[in-house]
Protein backbone atom coordinates (compact mmCIF):
# COMPACT_ATOMS: atom_id res chain seq x y z
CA UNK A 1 -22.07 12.21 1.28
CA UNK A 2 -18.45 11.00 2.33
CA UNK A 3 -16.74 14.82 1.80
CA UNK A 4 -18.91 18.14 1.25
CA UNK A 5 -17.16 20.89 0.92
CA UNK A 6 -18.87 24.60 0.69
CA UNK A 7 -17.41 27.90 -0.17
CA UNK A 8 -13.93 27.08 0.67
CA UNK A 9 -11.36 29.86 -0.56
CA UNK A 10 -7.96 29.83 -0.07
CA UNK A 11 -4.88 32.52 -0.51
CA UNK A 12 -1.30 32.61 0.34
CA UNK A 13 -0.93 36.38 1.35
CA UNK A 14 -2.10 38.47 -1.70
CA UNK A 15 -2.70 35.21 -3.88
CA UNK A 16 -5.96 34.24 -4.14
CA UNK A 17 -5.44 30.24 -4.95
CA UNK A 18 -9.17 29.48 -5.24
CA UNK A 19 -12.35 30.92 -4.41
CA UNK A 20 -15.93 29.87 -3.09
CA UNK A 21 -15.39 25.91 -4.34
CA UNK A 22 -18.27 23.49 -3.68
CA UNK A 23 -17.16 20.21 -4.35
CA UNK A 24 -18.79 16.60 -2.93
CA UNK A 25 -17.51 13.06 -2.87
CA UNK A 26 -19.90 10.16 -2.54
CA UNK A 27 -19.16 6.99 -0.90
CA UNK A 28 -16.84 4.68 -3.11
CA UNK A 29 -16.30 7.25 -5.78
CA UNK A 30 -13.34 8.01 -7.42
CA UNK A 31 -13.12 11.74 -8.45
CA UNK A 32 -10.14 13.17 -10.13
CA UNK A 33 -9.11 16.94 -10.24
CA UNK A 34 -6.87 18.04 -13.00
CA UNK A 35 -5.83 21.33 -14.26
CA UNK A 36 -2.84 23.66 -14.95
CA UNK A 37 -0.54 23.61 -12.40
CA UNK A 38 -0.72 26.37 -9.87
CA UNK A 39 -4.86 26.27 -10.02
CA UNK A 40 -5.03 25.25 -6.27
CA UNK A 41 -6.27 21.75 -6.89
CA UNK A 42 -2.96 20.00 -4.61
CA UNK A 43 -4.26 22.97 -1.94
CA UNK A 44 -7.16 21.75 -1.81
CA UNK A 45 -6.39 18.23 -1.43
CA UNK A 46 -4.07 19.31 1.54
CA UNK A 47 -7.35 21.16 2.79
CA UNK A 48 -9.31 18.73 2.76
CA UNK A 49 -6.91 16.67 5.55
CA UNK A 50 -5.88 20.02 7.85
CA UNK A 51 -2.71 20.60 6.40
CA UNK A 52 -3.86 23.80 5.03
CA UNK A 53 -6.25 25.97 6.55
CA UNK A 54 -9.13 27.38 4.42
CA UNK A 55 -9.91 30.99 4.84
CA UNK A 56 -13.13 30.78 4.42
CA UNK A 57 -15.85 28.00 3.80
CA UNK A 58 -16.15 24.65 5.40
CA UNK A 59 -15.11 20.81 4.75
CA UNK A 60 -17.29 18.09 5.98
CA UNK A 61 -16.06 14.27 6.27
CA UNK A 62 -18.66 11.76 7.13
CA UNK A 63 -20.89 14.19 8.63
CA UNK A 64 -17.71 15.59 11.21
CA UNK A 65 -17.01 19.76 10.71
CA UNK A 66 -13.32 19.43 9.29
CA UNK A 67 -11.95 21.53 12.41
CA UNK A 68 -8.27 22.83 13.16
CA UNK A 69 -8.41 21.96 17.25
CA UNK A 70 -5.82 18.81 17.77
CA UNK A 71 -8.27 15.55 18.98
CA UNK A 72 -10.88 16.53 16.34
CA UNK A 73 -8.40 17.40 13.37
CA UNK A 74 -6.31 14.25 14.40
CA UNK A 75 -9.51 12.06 14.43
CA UNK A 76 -10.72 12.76 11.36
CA UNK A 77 -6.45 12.49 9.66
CA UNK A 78 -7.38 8.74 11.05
CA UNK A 79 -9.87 8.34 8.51
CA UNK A 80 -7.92 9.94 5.57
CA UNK A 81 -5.10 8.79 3.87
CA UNK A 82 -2.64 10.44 2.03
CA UNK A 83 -0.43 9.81 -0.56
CA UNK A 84 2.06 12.44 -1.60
CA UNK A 85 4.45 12.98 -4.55
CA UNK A 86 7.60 12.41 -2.79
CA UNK A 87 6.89 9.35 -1.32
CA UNK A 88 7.66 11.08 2.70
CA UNK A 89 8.65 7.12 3.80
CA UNK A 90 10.82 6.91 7.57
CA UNK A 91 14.10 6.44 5.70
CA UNK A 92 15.40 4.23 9.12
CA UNK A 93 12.55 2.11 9.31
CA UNK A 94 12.37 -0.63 7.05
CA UNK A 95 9.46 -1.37 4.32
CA UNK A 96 7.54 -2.77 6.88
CA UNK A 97 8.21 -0.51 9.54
CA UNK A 98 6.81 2.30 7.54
CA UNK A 99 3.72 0.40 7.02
CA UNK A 100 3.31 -0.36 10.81
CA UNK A 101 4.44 2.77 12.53
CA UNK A 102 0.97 4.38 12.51
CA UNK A 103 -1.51 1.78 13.61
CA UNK A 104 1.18 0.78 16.56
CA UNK A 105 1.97 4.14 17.61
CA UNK A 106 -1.11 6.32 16.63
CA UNK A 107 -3.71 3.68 16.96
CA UNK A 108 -2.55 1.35 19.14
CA UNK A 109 -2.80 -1.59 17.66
CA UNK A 110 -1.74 -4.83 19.15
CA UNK A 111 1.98 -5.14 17.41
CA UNK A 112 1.55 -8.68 16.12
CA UNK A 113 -2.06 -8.36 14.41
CA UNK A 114 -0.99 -5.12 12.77
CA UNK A 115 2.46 -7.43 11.12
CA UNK A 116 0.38 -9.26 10.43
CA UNK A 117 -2.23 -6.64 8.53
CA UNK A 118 0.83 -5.39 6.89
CA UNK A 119 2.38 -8.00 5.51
CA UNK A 120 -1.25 -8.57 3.92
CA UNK A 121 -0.93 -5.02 2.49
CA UNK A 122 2.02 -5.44 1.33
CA UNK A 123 1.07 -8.12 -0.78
CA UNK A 124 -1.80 -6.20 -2.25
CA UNK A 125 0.89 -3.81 -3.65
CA UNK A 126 2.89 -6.45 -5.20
CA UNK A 127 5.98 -6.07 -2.31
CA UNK A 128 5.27 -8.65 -0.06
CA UNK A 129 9.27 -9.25 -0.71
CA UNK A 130 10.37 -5.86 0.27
CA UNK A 131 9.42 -6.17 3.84
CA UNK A 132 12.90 -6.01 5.03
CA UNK A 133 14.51 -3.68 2.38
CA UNK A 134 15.08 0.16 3.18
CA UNK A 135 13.63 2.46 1.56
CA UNK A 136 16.93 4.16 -0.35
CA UNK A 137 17.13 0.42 -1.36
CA UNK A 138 13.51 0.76 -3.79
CA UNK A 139 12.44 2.22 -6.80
CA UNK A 140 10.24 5.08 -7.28
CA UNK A 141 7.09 3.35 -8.09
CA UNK A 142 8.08 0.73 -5.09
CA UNK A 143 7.85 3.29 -2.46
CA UNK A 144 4.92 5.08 -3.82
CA UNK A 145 3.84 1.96 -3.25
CA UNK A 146 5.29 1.41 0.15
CA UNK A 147 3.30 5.31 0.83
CA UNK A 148 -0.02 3.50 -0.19
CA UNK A 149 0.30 0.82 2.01
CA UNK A 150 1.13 2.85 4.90
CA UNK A 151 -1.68 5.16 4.27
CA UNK A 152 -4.45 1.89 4.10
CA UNK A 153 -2.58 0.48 7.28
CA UNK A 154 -5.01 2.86 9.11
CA UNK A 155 -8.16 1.61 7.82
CA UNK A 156 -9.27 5.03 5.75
CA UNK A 157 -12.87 5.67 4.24
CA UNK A 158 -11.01 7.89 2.24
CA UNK A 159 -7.79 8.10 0.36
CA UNK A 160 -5.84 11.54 -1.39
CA UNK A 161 -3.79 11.19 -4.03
CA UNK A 162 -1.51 14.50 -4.58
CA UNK A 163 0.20 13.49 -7.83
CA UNK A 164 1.03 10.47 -6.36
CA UNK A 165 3.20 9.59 -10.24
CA UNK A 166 4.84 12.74 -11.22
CA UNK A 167 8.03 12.15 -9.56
CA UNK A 168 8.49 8.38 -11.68
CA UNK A 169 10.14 8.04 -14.45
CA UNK A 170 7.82 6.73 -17.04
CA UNK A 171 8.43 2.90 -16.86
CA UNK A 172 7.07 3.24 -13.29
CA UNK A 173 3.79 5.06 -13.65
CA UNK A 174 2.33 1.76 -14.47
CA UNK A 175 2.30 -0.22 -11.41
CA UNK A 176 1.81 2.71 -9.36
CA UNK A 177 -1.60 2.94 -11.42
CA UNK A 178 -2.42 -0.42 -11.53
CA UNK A 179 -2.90 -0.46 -7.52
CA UNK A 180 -4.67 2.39 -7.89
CA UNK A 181 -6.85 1.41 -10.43
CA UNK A 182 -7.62 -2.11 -7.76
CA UNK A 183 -8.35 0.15 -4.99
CA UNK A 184 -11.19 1.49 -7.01
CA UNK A 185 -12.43 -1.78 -8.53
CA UNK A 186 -12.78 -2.26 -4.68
CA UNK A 187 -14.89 0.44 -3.81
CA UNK A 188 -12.22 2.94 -2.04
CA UNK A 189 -13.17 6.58 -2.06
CA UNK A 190 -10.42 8.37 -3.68
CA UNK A 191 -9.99 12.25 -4.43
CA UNK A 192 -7.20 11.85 -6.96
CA UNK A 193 -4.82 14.92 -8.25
CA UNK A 194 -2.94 13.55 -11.26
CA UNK A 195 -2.10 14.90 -14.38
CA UNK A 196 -2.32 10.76 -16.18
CA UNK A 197 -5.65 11.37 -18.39
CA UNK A 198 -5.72 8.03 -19.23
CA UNK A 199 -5.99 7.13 -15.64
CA UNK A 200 -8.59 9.65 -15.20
CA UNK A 201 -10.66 8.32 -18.35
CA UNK A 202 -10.84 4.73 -17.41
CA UNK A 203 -10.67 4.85 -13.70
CA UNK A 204 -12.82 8.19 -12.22
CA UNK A 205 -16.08 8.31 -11.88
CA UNK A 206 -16.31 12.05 -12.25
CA UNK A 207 -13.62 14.43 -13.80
CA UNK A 208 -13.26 18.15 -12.06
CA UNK A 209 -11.77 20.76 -13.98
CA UNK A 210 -9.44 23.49 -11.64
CA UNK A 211 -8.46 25.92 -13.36
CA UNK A 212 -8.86 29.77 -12.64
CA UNK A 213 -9.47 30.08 -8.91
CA UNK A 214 -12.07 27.52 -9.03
CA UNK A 215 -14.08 24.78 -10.64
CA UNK A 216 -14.61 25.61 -14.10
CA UNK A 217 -16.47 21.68 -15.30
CA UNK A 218 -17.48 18.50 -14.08
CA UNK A 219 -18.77 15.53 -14.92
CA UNK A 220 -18.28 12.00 -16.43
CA UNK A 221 -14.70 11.61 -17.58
CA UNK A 222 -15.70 11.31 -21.41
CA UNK A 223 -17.80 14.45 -21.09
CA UNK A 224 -15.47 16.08 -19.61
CA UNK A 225 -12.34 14.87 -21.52
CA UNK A 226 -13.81 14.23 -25.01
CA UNK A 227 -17.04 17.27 -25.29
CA UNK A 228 -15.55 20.25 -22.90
CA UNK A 229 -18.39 22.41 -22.34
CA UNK A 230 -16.28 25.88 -22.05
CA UNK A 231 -13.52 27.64 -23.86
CA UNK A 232 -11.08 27.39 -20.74
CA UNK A 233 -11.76 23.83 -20.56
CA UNK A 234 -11.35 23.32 -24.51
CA UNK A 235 -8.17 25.63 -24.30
CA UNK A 236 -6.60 23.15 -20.95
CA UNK A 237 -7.63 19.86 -22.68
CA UNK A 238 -6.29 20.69 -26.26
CA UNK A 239 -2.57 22.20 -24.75
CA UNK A 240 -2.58 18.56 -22.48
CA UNK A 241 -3.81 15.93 -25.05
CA UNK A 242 -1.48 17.20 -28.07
CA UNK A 243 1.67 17.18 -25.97
């Protein structure tokens, strides 16, 4: 199991965002959390990488105790990347800058092999041409693209989405998608907050349903989506799929 996470409850002073939420991720699955907004389900994702603490329960990536000391928090952020909704690119580095600041300066890595990595990553997200452009200089869906190349420069076994299209305008949900949906096809782990149920129909292999302080259904994304097994989940589905 790639991420195992037991009886993890979280609250912002009186608050209680979720409670007691056991939730795993196998190897090279795709799993994507919807829900109304305010359920917790972007709090957990930042849980799941340190940038929240839980209150109480534990996380578990490839068999390592999620813990909140520096070297073992930062060396398990090396094997998680995250993408965000506001894209959170260096605005005085360039396109490729962006991409390369982390394996130089975090990893290490030898400056000319990891140009060269990026370029290649670049390329995967359709911007191999953008390697000298700014990021003011881009689109929406280019630097969310830009953010998912910078988070693969470092090699992750596992990537979090957190809404990583509802700050596009429409037109540009698309391509942001479509590399999404390739990372998949190539066997990336992904833990995927997005509110795109097409997206979730055709791309996850298992849909989790936030909602309430905790996981109210899972399952295969047609279950889920099409045959809701409770009223909260019938109630969610039916306000999102008439809009």
């Amino acid at each position: 199991m790639l991420v195992q996470i037991r009886g993890a409850t979280k609250a912002f002073g009186p608050l209680a965002v979720f409670q007691d939420v056991d939730l795993d991720v196998r190897q090279s699955e795709v799993v994507v959390l919807i829900g109304p907004s305010g359920a917790g389900k972007s709090t957990l994702l930042r849980c799941v990488n340190g940038l929240e603490r839980l209150d109480a329960g534990t996380i578990d990536i490839s068999g390592e105790r999620l813990s909140y000391q520096p070297g073992p928090l930062n060396r398990i952020r090396r094997n998680v990347g995250m993408v965000f909704q506001n894209f959170n690119l260096f605005p005085h580095m360039t396109v490729l800058g962006n991409v390369m600041c982390a394996p130089v300066k975090v990893a290490g890595g030898q400056r000319d092999k990891v140009r060269e990595e990026a370029h290649q990553l670049l390329d995967k997200v359709g911007l191999s041409d953008k390697c000298d452009a700014f990021p003011s200089s881009l689109s929406g869906g280019q630097r969310q693209r830009v953010a998912i190349a910078r988070a693969l420069a470092m090699r992750p076994q596992l990537m979090l989405f957190d809404e990583p299209t509802s700050a596009l305008d429409p037109e540009l949900v698309g391509e942001v998608l479509e590399v999404m949906r390739t990372l998949a096809a190539e066997g990336m782990t992904m833990l995927v907050v997005t509110h795109e149920m097409q997206f979730a129909r055709k791309v996850a292999d298992r849909v989790v349903l936030v909602a309430d302080g905790g996981i109210i259904e899972q399952g295969r994304p047609q279950a889920v989506l099409d045959e809701p097994a409770t009223p909260r989940a019938r109630a969610f589905l039916r306000a999102v799929l008439e809009r």
